[in-house]
N, C-alpha and C. Protein backbone atom coordinates (compact mmCIF):
# COMPACT_ATOMS: atom_id res chain seq x y z
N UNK A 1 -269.88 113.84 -121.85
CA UNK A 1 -269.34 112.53 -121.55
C UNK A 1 -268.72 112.51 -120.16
N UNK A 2 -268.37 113.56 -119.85
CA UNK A 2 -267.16 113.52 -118.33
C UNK A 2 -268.30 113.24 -117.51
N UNK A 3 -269.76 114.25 -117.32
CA UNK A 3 -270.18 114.35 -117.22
C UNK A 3 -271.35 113.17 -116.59
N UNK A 4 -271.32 112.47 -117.34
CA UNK A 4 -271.89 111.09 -117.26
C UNK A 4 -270.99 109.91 -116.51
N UNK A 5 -269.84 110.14 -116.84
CA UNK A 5 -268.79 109.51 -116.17
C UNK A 5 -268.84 109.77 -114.44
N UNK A 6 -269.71 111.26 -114.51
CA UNK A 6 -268.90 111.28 -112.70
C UNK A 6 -270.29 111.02 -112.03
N UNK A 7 -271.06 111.19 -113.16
CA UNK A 7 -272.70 110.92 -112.63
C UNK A 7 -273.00 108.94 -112.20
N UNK A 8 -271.65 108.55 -113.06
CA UNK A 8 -271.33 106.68 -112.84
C UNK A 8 -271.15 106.39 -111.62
N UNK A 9 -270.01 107.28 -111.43
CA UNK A 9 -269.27 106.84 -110.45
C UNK A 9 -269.31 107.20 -109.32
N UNK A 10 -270.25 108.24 -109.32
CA UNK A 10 -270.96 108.83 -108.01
C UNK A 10 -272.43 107.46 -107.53
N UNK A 11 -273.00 106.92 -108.73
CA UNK A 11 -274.21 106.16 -108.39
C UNK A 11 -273.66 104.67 -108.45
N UNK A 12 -272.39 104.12 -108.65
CA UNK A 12 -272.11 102.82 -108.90
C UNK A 12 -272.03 102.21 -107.35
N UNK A 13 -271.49 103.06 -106.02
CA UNK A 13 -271.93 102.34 -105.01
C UNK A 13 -273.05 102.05 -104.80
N UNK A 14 -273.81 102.90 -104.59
CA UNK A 14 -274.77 102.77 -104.40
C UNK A 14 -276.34 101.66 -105.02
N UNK A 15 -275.69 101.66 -106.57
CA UNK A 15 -276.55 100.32 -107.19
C UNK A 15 -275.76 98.85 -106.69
N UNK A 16 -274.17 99.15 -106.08
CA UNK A 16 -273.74 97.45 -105.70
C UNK A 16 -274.13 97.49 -104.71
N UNK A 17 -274.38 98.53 -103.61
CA UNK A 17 -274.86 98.35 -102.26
C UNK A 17 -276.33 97.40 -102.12
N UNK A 18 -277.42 97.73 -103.28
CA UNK A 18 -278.52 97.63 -102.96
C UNK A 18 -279.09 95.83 -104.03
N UNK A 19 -277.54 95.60 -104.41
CA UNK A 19 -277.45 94.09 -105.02
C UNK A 19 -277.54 92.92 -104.80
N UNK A 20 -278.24 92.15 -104.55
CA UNK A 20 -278.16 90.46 -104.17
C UNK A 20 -277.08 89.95 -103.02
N UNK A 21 -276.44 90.99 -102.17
CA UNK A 21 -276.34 90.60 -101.32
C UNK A 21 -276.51 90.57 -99.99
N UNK A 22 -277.81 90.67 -99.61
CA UNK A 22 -279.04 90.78 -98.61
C UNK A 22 -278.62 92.07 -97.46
N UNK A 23 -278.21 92.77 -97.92
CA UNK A 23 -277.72 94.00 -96.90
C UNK A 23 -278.91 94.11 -96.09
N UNK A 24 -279.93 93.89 -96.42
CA UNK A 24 -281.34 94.22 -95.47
C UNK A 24 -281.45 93.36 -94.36
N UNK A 25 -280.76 92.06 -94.61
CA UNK A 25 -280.54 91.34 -93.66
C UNK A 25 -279.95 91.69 -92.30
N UNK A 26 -280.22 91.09 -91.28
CA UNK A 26 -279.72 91.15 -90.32
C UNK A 26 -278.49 90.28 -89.56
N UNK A 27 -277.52 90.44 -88.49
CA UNK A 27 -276.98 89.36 -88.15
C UNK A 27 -277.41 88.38 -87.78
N UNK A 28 -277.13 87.18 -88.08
CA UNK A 28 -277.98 86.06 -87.85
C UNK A 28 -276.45 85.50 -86.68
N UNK A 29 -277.92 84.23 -85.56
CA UNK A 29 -276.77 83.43 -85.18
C UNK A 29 -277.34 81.74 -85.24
N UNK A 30 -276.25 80.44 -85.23
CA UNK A 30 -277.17 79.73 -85.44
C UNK A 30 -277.89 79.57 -84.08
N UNK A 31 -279.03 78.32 -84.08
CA UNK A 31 -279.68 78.25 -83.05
C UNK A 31 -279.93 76.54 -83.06
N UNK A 32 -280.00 75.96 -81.86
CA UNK A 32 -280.28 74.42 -82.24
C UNK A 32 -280.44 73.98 -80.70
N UNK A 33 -281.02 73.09 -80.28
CA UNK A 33 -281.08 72.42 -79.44
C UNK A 33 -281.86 71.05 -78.86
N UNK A 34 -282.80 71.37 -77.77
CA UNK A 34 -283.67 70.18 -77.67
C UNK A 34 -284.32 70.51 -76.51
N UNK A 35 -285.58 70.18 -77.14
CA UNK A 35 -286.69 70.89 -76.20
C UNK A 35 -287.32 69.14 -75.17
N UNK A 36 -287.27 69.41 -74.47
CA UNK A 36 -288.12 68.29 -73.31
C UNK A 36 -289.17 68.33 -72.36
N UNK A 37 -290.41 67.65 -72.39
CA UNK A 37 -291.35 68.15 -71.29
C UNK A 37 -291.21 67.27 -70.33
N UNK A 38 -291.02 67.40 -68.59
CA UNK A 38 -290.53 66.19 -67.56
C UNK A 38 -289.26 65.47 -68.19
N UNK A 39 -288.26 66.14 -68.88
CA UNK A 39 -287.19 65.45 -68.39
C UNK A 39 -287.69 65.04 -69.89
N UNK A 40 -288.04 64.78 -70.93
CA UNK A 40 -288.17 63.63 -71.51
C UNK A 40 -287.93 64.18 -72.74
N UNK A 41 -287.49 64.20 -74.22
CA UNK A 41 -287.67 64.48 -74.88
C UNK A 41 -289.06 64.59 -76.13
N UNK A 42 -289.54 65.70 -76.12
CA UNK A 42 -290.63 66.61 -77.07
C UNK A 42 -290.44 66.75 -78.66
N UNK A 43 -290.97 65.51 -78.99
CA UNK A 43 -291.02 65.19 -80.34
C UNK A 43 -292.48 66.17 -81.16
N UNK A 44 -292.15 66.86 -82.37
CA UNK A 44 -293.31 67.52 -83.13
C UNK A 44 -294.11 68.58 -82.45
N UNK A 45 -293.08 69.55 -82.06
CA UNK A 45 -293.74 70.34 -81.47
C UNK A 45 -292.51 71.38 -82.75
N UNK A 46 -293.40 72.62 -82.62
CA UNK A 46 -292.87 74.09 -83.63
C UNK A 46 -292.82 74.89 -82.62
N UNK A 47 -291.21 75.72 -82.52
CA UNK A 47 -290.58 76.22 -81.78
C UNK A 47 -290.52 78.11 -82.65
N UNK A 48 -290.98 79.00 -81.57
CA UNK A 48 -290.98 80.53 -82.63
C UNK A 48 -290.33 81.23 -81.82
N UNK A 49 -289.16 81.34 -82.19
CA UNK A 49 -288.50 82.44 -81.48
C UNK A 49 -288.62 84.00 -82.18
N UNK A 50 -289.15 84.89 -81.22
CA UNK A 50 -289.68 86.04 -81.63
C UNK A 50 -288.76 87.28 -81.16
N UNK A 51 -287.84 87.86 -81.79
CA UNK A 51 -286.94 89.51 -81.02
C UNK A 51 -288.03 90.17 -80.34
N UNK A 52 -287.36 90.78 -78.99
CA UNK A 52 -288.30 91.46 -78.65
C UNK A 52 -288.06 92.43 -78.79
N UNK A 53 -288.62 93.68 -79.64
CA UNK A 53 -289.13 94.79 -79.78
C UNK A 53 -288.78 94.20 -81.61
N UNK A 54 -287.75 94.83 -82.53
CA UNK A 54 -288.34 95.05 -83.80
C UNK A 54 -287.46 93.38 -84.33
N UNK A 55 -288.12 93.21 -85.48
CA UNK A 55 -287.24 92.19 -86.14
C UNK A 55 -288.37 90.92 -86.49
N UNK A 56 -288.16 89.61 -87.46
CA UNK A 56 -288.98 88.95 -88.11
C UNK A 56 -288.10 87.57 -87.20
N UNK A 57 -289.07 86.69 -86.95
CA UNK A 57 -289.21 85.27 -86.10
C UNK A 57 -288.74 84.84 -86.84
N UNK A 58 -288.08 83.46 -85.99
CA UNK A 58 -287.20 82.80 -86.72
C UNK A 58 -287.96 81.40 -86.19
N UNK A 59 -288.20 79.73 -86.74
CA UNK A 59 -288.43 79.12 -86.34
C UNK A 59 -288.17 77.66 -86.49
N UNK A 60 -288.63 76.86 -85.55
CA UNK A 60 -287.85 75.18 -85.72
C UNK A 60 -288.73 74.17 -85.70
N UNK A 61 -288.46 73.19 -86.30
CA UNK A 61 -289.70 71.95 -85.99
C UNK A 61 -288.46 71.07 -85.24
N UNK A 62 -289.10 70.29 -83.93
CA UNK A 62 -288.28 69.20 -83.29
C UNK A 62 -288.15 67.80 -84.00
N UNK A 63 -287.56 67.25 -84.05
CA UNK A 63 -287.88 65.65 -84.72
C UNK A 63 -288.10 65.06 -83.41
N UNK A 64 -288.00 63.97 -83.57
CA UNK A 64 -288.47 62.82 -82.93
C UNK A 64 -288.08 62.52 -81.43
N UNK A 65 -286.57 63.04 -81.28
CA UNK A 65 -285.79 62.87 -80.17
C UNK A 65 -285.67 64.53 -79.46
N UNK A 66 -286.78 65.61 -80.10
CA UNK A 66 -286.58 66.83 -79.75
C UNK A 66 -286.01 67.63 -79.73
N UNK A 67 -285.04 67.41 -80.92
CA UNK A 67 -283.88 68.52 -81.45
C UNK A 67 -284.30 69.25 -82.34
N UNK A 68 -284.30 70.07 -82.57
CA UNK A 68 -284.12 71.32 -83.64
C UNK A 68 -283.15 72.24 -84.34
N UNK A 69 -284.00 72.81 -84.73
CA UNK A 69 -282.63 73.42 -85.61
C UNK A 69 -283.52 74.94 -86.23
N UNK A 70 -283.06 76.45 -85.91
CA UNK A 70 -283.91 77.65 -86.02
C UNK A 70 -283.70 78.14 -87.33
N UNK A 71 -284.71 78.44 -88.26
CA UNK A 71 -284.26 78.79 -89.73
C UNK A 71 -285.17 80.61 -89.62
N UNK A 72 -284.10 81.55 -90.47
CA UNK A 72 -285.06 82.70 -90.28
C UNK A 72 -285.81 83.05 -91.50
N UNK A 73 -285.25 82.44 -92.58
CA UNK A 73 -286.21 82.47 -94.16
C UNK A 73 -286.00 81.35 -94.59
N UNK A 74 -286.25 80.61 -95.64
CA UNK A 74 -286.72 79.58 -96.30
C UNK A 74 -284.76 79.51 -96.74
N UNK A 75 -284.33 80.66 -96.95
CA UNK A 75 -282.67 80.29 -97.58
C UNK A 75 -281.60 80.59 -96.58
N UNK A 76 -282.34 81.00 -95.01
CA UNK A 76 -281.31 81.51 -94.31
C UNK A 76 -281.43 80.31 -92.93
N UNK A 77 -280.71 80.40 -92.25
CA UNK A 77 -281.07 79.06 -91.21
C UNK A 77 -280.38 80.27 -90.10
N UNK A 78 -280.49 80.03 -88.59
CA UNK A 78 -280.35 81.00 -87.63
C UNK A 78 -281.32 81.86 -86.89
N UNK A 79 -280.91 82.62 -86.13
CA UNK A 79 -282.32 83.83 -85.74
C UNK A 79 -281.38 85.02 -85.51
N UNK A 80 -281.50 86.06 -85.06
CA UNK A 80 -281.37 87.24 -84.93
C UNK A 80 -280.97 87.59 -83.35
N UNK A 81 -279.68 88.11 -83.39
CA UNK A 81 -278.95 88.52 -82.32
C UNK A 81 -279.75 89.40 -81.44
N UNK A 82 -280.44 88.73 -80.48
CA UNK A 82 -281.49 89.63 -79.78
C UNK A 82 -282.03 88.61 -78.52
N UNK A 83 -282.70 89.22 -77.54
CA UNK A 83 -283.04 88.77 -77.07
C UNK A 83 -284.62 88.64 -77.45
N UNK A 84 -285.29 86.87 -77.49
CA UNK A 84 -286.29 86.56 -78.02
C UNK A 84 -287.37 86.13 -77.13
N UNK A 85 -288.48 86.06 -77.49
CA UNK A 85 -289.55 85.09 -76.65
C UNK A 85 -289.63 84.70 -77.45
N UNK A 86 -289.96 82.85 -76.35
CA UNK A 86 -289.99 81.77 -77.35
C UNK A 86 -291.49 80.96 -77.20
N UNK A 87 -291.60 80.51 -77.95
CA UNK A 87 -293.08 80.00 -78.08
C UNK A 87 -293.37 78.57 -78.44
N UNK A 88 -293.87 77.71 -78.14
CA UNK A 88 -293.74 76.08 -78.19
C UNK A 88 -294.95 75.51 -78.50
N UNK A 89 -295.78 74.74 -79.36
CA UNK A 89 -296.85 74.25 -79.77
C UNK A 89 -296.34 73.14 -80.51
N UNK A 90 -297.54 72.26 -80.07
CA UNK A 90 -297.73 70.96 -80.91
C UNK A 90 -298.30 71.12 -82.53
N UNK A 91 -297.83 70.16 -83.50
CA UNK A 91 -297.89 69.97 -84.54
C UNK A 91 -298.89 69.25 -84.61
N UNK A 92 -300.14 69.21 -85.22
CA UNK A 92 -301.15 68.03 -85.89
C UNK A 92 -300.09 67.28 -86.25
N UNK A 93 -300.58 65.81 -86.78
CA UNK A 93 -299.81 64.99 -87.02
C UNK A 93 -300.11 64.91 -88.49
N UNK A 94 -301.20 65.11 -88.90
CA UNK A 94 -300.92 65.19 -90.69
C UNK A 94 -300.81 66.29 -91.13
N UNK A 95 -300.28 67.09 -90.59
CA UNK A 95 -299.74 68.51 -90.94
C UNK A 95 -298.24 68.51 -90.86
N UNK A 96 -297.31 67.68 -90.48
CA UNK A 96 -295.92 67.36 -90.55
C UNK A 96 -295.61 67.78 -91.77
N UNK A 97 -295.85 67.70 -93.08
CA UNK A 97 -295.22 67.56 -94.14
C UNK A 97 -295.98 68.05 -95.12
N UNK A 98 -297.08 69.03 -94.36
CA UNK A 98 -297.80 69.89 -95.35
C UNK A 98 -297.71 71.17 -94.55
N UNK A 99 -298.69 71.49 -95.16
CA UNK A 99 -297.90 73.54 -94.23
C UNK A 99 -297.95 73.04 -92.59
N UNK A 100 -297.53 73.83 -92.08
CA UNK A 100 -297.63 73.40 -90.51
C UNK A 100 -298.76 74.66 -89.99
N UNK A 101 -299.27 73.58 -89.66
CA UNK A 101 -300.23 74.43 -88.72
C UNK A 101 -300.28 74.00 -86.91
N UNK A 102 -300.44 74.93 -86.24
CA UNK A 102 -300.34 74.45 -85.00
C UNK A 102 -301.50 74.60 -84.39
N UNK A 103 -301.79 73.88 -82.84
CA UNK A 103 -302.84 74.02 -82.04
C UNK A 103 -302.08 73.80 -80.76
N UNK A 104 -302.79 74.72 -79.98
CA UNK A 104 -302.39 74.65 -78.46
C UNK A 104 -302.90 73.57 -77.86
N UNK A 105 -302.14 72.48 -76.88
CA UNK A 105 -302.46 71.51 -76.28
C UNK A 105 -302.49 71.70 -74.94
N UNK A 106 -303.59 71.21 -73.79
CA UNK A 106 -303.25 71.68 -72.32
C UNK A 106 -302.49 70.61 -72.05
N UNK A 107 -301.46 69.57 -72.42
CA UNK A 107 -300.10 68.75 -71.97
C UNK A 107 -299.20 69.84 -71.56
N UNK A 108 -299.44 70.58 -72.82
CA UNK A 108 -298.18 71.69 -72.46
C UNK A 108 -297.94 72.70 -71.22
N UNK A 109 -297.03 73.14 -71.02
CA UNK A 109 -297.29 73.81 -69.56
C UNK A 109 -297.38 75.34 -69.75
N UNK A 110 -298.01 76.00 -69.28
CA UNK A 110 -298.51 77.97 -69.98
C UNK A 110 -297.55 78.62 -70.04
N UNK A 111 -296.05 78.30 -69.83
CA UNK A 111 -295.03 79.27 -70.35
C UNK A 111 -295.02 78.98 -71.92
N UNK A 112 -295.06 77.90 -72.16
CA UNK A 112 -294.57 77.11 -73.39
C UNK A 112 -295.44 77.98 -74.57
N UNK A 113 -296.47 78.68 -74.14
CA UNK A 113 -297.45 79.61 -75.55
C UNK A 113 -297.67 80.69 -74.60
N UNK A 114 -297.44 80.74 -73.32
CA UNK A 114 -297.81 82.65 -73.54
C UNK A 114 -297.07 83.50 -73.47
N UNK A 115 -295.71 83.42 -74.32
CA UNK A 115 -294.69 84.30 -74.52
C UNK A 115 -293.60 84.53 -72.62
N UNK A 116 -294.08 84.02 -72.07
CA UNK A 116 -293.03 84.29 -71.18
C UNK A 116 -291.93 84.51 -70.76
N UNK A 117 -291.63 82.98 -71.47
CA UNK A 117 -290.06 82.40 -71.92
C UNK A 117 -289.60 82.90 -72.91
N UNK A 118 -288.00 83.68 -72.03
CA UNK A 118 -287.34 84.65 -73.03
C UNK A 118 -285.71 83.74 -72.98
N UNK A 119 -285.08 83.74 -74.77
CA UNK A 119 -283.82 82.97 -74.72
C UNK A 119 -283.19 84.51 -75.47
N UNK A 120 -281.64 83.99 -74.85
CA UNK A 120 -280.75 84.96 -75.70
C UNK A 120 -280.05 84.55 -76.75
N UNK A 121 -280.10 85.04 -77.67
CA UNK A 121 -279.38 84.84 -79.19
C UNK A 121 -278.15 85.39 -79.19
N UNK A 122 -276.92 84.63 -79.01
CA UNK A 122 -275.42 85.75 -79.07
C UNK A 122 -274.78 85.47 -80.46
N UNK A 123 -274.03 85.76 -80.83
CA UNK A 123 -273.04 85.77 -81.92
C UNK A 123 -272.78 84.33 -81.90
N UNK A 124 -272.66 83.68 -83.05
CA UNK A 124 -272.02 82.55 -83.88
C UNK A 124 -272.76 81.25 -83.21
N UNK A 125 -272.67 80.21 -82.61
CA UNK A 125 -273.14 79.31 -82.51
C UNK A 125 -273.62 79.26 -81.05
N UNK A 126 -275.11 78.70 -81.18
CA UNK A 126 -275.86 78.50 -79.49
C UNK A 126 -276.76 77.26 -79.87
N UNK A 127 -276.41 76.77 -78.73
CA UNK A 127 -277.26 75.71 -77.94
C UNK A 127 -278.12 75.87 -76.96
N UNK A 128 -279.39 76.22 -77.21
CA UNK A 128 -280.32 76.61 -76.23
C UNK A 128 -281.42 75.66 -76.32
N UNK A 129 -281.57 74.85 -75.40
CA UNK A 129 -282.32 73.78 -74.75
C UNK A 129 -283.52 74.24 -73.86
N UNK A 130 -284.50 73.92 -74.38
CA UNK A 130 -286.21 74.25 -73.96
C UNK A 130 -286.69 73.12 -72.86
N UNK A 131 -286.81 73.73 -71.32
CA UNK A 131 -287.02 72.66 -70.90
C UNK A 131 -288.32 73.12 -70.15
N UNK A 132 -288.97 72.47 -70.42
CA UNK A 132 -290.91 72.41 -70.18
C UNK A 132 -291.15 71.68 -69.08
């Protein structure tokens, strides 16, 4: 019995460590802004901010007036304290509200999809504005 007792209490961190509360996760920070091409605001375009070297993309759809908002899983909203390349594509238009799929448009200007453009992600709240 002692026995089992110390065999508990030796493994009880270790099963709360690895419990429902996303330790695998990373620091997140939020992310939001507004992307514009000429000055103007860039409605329906999907925004991918990617860490550079290890880590999983985080991403945004603009509304109408070109604001966004960066989510990194379906339950987490934010991206990852890192420095990212960011990536910018137009939305089909009947793809809004079904999976999103994207296509490259030549409106856009070649930083906007060939990874060039790099933003920094710091701790707690950022406003980083995409200007095309």
């Amino acid at each position: 019995m002692r026995l089992s007792l110390m065999i508990l209490a030796c493994l009880l961190p270790v099963v709360c460590g690895c419990a429902g509360d996303g330790g695998d996760q990373p620091e997140l920070a939020t992310v939001s802004g507004q992307v514009t091409l000429d000055g103007k605001p860039l409605p329906n375009v999907i925004l991918t901010f990617k860490p550079i070297g290890k880590g999983r993309p985080s991403s945004g759809v603009a509304d109408e007036d070109g604001n966004y908002t960066l989510q990194y899983t379906a339950n987490a909203d934010g991206a990852m304290i890192a420095t990212h390349r960011v990536k910018v594509a137009m939305i089909e238009a009947e793809d809004v509200d079904a999976t999103v799929k994207t296509k490259a448009v030549s409106t856009l200007p070649a930083n906007a999809s060939d990874g060039s453009m790099e933003k920094e992600v710091k701790p707690g709240s950022n406003t980083i504005d995409i200007a095309l």
